[in-house]
N, C-alpha and C. Protein backbone atom coordinates (compact mmCIF):
# COMPACT_ATOMS: atom_id res chain seq x y z
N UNK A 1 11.16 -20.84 13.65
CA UNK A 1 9.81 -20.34 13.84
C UNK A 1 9.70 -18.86 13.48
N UNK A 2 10.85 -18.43 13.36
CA UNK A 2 10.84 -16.68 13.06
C UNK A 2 10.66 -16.69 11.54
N UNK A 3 10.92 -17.31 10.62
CA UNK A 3 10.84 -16.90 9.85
C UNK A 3 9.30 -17.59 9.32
N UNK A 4 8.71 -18.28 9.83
CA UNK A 4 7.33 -18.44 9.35
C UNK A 4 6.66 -16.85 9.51
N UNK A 5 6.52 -16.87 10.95
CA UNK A 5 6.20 -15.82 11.72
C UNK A 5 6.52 -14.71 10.72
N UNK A 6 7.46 -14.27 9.91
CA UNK A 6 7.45 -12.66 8.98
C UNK A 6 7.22 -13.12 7.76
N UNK A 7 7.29 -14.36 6.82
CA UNK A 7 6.09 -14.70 6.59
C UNK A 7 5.08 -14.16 6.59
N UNK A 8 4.55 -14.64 7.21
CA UNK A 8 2.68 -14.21 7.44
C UNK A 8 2.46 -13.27 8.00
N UNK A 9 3.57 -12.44 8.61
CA UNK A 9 3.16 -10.63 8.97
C UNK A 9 3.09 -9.88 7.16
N UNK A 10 4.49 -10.18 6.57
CA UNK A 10 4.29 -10.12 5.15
C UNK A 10 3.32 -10.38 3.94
N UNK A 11 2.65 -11.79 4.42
CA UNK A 11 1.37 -11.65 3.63
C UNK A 11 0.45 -10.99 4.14
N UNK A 12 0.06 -11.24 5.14
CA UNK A 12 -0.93 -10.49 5.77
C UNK A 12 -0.97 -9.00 5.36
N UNK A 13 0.17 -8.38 5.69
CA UNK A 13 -0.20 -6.84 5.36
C UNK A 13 0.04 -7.03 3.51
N UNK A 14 0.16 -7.66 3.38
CA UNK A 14 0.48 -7.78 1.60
C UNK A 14 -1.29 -7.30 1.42
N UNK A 15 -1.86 -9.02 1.72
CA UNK A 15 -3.38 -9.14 1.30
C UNK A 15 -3.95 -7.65 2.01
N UNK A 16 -3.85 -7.19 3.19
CA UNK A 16 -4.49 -6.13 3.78
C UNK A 16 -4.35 -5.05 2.56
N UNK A 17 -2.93 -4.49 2.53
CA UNK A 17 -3.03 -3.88 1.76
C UNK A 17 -3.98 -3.22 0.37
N UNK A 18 -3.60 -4.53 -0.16
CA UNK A 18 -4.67 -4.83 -1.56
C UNK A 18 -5.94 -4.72 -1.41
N UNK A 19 -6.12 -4.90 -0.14
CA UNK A 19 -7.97 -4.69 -0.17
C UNK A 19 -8.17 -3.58 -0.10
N UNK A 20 -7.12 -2.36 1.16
CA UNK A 20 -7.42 -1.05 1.04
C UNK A 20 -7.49 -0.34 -0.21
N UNK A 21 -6.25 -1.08 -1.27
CA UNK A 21 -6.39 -0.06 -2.17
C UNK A 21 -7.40 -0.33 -3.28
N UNK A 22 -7.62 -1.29 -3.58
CA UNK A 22 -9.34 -1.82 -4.01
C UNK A 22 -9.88 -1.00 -3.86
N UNK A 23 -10.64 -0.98 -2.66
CA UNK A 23 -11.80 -0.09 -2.09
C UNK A 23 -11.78 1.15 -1.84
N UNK A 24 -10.11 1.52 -1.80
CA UNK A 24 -10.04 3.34 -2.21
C UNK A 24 -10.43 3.84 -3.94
N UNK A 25 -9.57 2.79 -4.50
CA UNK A 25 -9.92 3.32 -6.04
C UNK A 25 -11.22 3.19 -6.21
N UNK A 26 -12.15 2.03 -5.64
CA UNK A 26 -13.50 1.67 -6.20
C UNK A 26 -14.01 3.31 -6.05
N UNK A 27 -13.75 3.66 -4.65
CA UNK A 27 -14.20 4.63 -4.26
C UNK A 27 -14.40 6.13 -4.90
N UNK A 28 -13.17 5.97 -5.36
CA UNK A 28 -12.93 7.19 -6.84
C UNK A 28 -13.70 7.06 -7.82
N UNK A 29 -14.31 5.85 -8.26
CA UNK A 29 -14.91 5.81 -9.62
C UNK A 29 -14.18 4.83 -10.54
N UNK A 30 -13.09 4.70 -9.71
CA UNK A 30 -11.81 3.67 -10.63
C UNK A 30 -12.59 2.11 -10.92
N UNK A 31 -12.26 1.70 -12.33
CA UNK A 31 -12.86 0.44 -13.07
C UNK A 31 -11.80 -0.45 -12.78
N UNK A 32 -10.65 -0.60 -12.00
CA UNK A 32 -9.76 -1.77 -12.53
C UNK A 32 -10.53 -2.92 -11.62
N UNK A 33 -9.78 -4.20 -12.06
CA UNK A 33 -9.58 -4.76 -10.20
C UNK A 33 -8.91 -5.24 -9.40
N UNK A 34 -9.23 -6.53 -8.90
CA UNK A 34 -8.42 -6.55 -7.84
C UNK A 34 -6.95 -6.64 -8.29
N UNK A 35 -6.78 -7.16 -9.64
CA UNK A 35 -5.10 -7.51 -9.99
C UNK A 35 -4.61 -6.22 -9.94
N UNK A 36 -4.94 -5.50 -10.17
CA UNK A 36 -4.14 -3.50 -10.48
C UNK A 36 -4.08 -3.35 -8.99
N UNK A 37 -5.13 -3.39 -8.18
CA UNK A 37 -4.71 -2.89 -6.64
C UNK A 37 -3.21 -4.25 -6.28
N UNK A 38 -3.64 -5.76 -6.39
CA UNK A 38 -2.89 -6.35 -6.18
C UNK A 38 -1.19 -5.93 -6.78
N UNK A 39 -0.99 -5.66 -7.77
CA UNK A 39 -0.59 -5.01 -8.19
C UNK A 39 0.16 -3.39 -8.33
N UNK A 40 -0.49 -2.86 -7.54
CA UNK A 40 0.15 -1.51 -6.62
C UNK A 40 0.31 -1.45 -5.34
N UNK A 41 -0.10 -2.72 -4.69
CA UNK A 41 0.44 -2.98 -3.72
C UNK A 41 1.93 -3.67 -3.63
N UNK A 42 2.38 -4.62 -4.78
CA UNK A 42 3.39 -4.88 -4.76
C UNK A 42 4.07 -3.80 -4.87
N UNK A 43 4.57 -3.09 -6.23
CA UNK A 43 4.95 -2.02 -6.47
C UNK A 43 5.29 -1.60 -5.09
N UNK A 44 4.18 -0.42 -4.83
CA UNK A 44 4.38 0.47 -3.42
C UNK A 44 5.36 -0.43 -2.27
N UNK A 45 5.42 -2.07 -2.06
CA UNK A 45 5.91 -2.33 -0.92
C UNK A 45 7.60 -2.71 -1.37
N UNK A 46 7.85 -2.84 -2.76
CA UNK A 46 9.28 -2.61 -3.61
C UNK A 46 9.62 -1.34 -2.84
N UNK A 47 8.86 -0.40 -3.47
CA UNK A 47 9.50 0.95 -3.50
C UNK A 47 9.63 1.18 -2.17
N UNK A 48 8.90 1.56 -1.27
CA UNK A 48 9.51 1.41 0.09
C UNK A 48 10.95 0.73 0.80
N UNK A 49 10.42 -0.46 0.50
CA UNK A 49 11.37 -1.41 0.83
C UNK A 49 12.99 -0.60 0.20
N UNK A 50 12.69 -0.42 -0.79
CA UNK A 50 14.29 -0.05 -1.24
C UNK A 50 14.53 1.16 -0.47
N UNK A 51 14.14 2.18 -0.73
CA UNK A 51 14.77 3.58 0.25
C UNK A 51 14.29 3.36 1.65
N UNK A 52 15.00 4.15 2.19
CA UNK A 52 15.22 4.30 3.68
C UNK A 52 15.26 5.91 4.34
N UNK A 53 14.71 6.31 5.55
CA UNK A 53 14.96 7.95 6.13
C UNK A 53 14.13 8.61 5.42
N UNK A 54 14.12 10.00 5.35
CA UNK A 54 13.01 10.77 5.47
C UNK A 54 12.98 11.38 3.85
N UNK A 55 14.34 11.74 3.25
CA UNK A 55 14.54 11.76 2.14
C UNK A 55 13.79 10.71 1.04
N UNK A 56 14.19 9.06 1.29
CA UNK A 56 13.84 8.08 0.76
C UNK A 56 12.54 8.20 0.62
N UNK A 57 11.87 8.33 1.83
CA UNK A 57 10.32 7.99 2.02
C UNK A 57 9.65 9.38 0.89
N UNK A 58 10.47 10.26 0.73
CA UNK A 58 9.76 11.33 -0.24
C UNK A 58 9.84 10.55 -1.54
N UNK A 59 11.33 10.45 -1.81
CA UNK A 59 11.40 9.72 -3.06
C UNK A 59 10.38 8.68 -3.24
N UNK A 60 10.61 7.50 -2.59
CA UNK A 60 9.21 6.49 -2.47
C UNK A 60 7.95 6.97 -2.71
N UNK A 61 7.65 7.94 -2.00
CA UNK A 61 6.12 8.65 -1.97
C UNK A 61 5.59 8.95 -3.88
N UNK A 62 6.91 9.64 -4.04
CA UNK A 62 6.76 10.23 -5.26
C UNK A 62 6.73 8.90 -6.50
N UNK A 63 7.73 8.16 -6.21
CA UNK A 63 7.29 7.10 -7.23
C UNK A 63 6.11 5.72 -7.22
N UNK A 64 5.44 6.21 -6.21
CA UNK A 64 4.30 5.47 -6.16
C UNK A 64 3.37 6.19 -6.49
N UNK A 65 3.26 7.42 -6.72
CA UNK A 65 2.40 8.21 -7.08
C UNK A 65 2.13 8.19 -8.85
N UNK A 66 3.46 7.73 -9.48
CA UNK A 66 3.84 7.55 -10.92
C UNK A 66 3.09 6.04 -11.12
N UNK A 67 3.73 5.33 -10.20
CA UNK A 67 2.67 3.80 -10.04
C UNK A 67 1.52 4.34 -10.48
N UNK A 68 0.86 4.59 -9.18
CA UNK A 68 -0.72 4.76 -9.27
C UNK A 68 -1.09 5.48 -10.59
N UNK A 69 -0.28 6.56 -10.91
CA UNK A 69 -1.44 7.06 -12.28
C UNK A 69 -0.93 6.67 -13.23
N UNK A 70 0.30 5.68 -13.16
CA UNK A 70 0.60 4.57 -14.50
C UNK A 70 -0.66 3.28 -14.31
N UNK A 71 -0.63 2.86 -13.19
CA UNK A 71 -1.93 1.64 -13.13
C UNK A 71 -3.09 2.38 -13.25
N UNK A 72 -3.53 3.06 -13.02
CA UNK A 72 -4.99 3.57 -12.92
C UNK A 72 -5.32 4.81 -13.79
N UNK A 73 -4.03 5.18 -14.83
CA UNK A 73 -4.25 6.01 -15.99
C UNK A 73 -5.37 7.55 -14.85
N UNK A 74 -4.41 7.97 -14.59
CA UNK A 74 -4.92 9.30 -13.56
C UNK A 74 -4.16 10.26 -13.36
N UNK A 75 -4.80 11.45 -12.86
CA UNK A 75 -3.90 12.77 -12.83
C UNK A 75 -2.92 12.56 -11.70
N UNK A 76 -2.24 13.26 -11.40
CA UNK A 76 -1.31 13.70 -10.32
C UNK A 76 -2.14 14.01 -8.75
N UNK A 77 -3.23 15.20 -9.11
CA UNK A 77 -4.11 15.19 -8.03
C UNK A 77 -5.16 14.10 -7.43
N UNK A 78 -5.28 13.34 -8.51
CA UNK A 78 -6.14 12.31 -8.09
C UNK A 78 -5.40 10.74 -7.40
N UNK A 79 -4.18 10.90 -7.61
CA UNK A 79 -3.22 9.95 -7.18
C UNK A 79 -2.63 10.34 -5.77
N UNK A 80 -2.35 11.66 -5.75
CA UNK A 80 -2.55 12.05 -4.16
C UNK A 80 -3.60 12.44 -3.39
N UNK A 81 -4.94 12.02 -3.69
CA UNK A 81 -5.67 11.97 -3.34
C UNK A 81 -5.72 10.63 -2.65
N UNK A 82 -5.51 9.49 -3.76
CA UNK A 82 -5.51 8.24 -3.37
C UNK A 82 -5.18 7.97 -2.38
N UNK A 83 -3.81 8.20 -2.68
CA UNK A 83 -2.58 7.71 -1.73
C UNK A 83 -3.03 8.18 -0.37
N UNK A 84 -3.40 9.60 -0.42
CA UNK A 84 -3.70 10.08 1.24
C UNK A 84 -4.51 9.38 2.01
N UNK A 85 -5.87 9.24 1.00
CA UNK A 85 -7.03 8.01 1.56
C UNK A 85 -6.45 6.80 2.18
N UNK A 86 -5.58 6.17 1.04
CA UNK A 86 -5.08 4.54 1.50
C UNK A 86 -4.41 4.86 2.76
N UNK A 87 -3.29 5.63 2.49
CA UNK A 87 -2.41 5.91 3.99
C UNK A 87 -3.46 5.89 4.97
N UNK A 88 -4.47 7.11 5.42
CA UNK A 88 -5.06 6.96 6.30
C UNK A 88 -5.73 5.62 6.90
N UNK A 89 -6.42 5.39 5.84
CA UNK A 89 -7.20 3.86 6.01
C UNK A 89 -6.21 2.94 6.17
N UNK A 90 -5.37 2.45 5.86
CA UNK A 90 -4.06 1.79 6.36
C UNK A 90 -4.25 1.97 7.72
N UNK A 91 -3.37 3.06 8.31
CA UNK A 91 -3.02 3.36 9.90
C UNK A 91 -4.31 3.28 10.54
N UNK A 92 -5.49 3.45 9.94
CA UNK A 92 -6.89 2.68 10.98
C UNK A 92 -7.03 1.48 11.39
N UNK A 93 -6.85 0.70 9.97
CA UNK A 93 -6.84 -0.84 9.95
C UNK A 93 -5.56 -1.31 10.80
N UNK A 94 -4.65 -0.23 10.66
CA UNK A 94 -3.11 -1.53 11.17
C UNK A 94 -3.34 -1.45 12.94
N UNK A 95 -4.47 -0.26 13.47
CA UNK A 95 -4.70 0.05 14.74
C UNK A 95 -5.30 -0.64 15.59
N UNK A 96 -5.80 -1.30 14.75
CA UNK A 96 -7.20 -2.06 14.91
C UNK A 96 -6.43 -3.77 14.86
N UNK A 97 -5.51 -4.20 13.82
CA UNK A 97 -5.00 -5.78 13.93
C UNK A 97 -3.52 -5.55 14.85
N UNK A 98 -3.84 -7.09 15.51
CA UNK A 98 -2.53 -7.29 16.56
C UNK A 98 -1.40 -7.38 16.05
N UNK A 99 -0.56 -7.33 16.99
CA UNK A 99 1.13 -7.33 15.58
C UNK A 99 1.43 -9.08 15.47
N UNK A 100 1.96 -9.39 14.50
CA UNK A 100 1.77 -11.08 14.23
C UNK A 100 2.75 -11.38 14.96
N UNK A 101 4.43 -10.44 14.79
CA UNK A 101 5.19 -11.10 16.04
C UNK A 101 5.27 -11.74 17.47
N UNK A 102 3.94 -10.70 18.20
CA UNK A 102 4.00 -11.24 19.36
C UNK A 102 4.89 -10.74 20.22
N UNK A 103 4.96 -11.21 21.80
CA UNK A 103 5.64 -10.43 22.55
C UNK A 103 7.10 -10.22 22.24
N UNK A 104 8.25 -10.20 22.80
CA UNK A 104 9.64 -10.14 22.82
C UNK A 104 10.10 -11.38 23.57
């Protein structure tokens, strides 16, 4: 049953994801759609996934930032722009849904 269970914590924040970043780029002015957010959402949850600690998470940071203005053909400032938006809006939304695991 555990592994259904991360599963569907995994899609779930998969699909969540993708919608935030949708509706951040829409927000910019950005033309793609949903496949490019779908799409930098994978990406971004690779790159994470592989590094680890505080170092990693820079590295990560930084190559999702190459993502984003490789998918969405954009500057440097406008990709950390993004990214800051999604992050935030992320940690609202993840505040707001229950954790799928469940108790201990």
């Amino acid at each position: 049953m555990a592994i259904e269970s991360t599963i569907m914590a995994v899609l779930a924040s998969f699909v969540i994801s993708t919608v935030v970043i949708y509706f951040v780029v829409k927000l910019f002015g950005e033309t793609e759609g949903i496949g490019t957010a779908l799409l930098a959402a994978l990406i971004g949850s690779v790159i994470y996934g592989i590094f680890g600690g505080l170092l990693g998470s820079i590295i990560a940071g930084i190559a999702w930032l190459i993502a984003l203005r490789s998918l969405y053909s954009i500057g440097w400032l406008k990709a950390l722009i993004i990214a800051v938006v999604i992050w935030i809006i992320a940690n609202i939304v993840s505040s707001f849904l229950p954790t799928v695991a469940g108790p201990i």
